[in-house]
N, C-alpha and C. Protein backbone atom coordinates (compact mmCIF):
# COMPACT_ATOMS: atom_id res chain seq x y z
N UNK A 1 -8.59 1.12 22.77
CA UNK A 1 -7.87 1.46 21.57
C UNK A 1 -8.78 2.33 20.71
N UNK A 2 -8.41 3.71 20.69
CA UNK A 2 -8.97 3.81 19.45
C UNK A 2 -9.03 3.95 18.16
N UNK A 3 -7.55 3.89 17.50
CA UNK A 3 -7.06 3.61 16.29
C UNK A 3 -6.12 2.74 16.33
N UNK A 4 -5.98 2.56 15.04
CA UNK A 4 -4.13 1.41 14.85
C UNK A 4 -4.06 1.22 13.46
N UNK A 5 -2.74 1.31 13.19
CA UNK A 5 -2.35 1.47 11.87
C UNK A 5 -0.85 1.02 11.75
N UNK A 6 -0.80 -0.02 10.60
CA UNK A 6 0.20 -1.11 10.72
C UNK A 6 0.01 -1.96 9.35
N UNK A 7 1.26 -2.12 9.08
CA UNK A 7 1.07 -3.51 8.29
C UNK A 7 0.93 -4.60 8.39
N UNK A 8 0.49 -5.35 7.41
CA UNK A 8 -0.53 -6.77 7.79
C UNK A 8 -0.09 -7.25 6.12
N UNK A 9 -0.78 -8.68 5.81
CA UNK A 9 -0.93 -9.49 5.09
C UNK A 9 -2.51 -10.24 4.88
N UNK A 10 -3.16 -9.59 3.69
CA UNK A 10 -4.13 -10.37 3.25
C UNK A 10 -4.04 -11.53 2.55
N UNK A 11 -4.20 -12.46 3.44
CA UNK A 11 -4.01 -13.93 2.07
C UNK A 11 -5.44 -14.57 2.20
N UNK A 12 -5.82 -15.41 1.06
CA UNK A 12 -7.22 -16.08 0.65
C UNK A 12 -6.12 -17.68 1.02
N UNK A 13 -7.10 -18.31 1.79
CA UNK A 13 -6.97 -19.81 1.87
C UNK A 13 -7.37 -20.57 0.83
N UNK A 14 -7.73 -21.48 0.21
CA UNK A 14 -8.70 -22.72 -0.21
C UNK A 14 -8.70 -23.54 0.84
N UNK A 15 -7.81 -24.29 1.61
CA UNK A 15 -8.07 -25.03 2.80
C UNK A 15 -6.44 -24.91 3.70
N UNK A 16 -6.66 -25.91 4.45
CA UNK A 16 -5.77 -25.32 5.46
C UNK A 16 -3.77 -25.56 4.85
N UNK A 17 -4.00 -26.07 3.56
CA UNK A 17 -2.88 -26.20 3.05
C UNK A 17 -2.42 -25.43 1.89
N UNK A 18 -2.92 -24.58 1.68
CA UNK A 18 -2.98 -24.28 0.25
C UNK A 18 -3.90 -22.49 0.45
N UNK A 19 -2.68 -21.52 -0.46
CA UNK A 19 -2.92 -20.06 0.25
C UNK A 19 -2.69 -19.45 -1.52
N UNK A 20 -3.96 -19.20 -2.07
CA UNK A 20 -3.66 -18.67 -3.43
C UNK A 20 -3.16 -17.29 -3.55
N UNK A 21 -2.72 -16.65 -2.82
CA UNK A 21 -2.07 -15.09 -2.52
C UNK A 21 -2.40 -14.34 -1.34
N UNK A 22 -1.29 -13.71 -1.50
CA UNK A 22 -1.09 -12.65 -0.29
C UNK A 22 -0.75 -11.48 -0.65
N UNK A 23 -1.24 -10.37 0.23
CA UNK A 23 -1.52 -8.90 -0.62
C UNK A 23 -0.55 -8.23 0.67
N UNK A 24 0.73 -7.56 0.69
CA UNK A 24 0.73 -6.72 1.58
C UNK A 24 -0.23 -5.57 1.72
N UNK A 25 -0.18 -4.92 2.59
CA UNK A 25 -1.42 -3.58 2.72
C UNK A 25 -0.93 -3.33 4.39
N UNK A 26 -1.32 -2.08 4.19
CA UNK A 26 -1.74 -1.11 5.26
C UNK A 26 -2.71 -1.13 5.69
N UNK A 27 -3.20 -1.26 7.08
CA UNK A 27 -4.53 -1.16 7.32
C UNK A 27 -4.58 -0.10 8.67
N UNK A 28 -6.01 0.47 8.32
CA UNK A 28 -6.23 1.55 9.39
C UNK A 28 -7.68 1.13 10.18
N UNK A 29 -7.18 1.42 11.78
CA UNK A 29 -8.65 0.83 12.47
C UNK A 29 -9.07 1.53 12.70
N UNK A 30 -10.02 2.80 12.77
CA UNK A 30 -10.48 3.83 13.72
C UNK A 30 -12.06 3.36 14.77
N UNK A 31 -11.81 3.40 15.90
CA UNK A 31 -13.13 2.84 16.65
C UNK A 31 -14.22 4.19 17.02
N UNK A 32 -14.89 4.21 17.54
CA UNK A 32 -15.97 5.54 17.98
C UNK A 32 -16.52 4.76 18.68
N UNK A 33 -16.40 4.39 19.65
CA UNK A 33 -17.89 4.09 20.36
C UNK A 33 -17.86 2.52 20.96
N UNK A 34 -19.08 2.07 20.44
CA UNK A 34 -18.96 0.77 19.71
C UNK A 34 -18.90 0.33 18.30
N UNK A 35 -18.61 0.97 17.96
CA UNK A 35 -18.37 0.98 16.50
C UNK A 35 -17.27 1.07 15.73
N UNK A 36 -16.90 0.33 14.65
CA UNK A 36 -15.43 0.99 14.41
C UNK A 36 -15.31 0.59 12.42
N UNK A 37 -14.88 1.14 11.93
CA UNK A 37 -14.52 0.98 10.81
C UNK A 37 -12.47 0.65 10.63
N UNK A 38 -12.41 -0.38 9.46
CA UNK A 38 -11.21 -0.17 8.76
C UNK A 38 -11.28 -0.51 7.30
N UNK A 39 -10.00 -0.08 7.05
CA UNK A 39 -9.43 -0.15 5.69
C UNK A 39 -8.56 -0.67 5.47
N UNK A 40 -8.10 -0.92 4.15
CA UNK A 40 -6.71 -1.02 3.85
C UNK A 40 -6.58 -0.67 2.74
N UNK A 41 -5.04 -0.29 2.77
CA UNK A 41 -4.34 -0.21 1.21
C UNK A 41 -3.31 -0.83 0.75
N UNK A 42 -3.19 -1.32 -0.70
CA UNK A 42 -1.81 -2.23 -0.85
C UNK A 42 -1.41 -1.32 -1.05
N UNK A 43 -0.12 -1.87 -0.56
CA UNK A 43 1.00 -1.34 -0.49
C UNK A 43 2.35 -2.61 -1.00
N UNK A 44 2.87 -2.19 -1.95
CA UNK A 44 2.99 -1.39 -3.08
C UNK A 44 1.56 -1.61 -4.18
N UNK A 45 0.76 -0.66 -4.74
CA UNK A 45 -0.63 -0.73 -5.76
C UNK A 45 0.09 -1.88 -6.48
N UNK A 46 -0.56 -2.56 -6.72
CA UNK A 46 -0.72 -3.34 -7.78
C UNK A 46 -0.32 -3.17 -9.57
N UNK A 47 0.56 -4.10 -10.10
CA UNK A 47 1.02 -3.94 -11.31
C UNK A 47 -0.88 -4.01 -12.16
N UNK A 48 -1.06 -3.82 -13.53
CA UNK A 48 -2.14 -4.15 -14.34
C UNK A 48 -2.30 -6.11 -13.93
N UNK A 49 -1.17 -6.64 -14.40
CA UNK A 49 -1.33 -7.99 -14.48
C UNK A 49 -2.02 -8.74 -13.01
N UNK A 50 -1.23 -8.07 -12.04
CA UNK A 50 -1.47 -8.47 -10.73
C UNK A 50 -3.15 -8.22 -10.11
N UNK A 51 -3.15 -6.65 -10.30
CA UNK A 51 -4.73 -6.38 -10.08
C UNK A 51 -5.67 -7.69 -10.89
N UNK A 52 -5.09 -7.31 -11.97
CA UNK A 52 -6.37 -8.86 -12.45
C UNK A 52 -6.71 -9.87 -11.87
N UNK A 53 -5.52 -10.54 -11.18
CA UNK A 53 -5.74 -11.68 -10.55
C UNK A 53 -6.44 -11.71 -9.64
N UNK A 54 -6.33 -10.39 -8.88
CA UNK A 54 -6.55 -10.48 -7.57
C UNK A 54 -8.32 -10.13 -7.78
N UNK A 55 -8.14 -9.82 -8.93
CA UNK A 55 -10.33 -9.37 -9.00
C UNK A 55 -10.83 -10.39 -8.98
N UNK A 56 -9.85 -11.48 -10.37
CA UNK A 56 -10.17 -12.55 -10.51
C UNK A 56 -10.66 -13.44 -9.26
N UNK A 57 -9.74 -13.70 -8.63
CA UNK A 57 -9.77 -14.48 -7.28
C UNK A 57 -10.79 -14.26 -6.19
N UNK A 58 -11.15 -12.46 -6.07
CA UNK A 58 -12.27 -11.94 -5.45
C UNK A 58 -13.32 -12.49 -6.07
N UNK A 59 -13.87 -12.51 -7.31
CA UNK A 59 -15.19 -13.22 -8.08
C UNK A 59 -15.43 -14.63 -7.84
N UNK A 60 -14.02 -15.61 -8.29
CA UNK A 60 -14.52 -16.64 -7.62
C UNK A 60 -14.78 -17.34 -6.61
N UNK A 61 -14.43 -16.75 -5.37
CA UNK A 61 -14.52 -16.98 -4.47
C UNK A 61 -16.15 -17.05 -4.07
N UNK A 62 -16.10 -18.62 -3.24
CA UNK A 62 -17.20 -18.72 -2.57
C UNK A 62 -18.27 -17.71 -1.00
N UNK A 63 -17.15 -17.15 -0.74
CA UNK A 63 -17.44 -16.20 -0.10
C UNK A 63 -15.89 -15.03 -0.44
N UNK A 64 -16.53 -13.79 0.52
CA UNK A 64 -15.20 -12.85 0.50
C UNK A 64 -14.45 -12.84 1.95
N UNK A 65 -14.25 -13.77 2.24
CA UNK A 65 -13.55 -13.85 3.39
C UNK A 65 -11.92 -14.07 3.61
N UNK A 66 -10.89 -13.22 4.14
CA UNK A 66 -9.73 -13.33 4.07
C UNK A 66 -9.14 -13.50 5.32
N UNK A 67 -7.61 -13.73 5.42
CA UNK A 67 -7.18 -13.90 6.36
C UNK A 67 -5.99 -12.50 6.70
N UNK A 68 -6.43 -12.03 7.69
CA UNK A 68 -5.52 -10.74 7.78
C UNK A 68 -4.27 -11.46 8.81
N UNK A 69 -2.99 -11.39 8.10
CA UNK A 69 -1.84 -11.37 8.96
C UNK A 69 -1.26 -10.53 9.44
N UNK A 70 -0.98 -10.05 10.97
CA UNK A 70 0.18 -9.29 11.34
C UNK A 70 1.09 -9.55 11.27
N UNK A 71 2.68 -8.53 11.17
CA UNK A 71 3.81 -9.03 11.20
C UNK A 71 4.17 -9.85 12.71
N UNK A 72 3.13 -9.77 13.35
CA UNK A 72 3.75 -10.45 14.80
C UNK A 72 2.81 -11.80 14.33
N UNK A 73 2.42 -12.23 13.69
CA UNK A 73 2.26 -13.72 13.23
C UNK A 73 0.47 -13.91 13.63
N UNK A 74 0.14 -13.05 14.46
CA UNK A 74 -1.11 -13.07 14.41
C UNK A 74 -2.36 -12.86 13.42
N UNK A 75 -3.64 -13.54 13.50
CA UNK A 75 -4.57 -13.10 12.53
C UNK A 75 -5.70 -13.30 12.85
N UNK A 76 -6.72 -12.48 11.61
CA UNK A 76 -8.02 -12.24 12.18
C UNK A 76 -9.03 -12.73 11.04
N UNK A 77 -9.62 -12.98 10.84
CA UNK A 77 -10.74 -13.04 9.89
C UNK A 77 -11.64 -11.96 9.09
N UNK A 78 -10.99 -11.53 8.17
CA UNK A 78 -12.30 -10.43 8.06
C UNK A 78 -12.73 -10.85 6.31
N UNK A 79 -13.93 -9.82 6.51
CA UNK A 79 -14.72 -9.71 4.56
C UNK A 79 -14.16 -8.63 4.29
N UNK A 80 -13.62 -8.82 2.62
CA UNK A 80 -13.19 -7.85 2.12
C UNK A 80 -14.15 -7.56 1.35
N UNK A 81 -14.42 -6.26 1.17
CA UNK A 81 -15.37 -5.34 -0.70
C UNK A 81 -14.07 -4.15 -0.95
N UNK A 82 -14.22 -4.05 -2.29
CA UNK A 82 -13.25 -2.83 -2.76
C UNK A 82 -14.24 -1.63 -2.31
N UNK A 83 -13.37 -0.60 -2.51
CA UNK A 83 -13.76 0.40 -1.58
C UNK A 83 -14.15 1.63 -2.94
N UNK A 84 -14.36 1.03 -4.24
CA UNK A 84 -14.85 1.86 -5.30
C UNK A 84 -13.21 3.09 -5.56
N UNK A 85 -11.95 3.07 -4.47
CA UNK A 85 -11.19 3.89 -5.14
C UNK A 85 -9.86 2.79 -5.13
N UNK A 86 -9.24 2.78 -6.42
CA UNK A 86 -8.16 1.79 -6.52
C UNK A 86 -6.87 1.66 -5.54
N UNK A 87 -7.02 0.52 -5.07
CA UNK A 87 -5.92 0.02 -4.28
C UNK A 87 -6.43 0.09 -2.58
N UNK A 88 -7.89 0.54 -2.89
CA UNK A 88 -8.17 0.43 -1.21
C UNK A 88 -9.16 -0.53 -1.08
N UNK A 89 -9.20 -1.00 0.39
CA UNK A 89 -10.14 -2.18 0.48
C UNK A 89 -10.96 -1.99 1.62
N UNK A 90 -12.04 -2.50 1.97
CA UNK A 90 -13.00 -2.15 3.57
C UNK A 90 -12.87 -3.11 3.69
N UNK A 91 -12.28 -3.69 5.14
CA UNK A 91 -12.30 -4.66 5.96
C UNK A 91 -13.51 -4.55 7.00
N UNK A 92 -14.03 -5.69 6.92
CA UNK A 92 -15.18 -5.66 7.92
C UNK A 92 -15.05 -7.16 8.72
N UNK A 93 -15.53 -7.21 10.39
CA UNK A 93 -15.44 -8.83 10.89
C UNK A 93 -16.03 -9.77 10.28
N UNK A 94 -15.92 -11.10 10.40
CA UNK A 94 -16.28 -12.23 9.32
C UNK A 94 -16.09 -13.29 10.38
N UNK A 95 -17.21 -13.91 10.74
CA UNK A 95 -17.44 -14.86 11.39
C UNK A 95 -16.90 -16.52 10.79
N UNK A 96 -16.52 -17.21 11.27
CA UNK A 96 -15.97 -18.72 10.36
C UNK A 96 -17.27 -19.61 10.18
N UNK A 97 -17.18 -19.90 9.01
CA UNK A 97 -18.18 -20.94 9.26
C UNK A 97 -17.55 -22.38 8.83
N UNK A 98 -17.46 -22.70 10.19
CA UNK A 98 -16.94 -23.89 9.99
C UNK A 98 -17.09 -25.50 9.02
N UNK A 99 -18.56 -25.09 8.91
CA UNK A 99 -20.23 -25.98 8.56
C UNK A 99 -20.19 -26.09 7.17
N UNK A 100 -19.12 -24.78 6.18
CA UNK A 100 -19.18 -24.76 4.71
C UNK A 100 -18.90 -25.19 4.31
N UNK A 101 -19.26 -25.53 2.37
CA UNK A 101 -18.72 -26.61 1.65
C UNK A 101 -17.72 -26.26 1.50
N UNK A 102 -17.23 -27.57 0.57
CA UNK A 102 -16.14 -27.58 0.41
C UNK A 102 -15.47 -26.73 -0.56
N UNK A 103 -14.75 -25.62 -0.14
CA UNK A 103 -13.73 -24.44 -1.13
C UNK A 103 -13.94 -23.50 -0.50
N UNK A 104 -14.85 -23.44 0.48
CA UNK A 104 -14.85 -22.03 1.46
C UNK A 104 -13.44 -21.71 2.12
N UNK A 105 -13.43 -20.20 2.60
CA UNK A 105 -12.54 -20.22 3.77
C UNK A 105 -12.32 -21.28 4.81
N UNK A 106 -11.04 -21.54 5.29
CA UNK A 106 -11.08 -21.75 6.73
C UNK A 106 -9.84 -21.06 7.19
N UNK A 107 -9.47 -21.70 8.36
CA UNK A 107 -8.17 -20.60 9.01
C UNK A 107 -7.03 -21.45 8.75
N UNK A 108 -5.64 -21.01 8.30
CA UNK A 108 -5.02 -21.19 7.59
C UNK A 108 -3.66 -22.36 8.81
N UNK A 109 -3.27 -22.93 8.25
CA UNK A 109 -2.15 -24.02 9.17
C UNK A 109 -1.26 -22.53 9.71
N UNK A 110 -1.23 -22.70 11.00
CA UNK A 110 -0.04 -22.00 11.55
C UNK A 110 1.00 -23.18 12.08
């Protein structure tokens, strides 16, 4: 593969019951090599009120780890950082740590 581009669902867990938001977005994979970068963008940007929350929620979080949903029900783990231009995000892989206290990520009840 060397690209893919599709919609998905970023949601933040607290534990396996409980999902404090979900961001639609676009995300783009491009690979080179062994290497590969993605992104995303919400889609639809964010109202003023909404962006807040969602910074909000990025700060307190014990780590930046999210749960990326496909519309085919599948998901992946990745770290989010804003990408310094509004409404885009860098997705990067994110290993689980299963071992963390308590309020970290984990993977969400399917």
């Amino acid at each position: 593969m060397d690209s893919y581009e599709g919609a998905a669902t970023l949601e933040w867990w607290v534990n396996r019951l409980t999902c404090l938001g979900g961001l639609r977005v676009e995300v783009a994979v491009r690979a080179a090599g062994d290497t590969w970068t993605s992104e995303a963008t919400l889609e639809p940007p964010l109202a003023a009120d909404d962006r807040e929350r969602i910074e909000l929620l990025m700060q307190l979080k014990l780590d930046p780890h999210f749960t990326l949903r496909f519309d085919d029900a599948s998901t992946v783990l990745r770290k989010v950082v804003e990408a310094g231009v509004e409404g885009r995000l860098i997705l990067t892989a994110a290993e689980e740590d299963t071992a963390g206290p308590t309020g970290t990520w984990h993977a969400p009840h399917q």
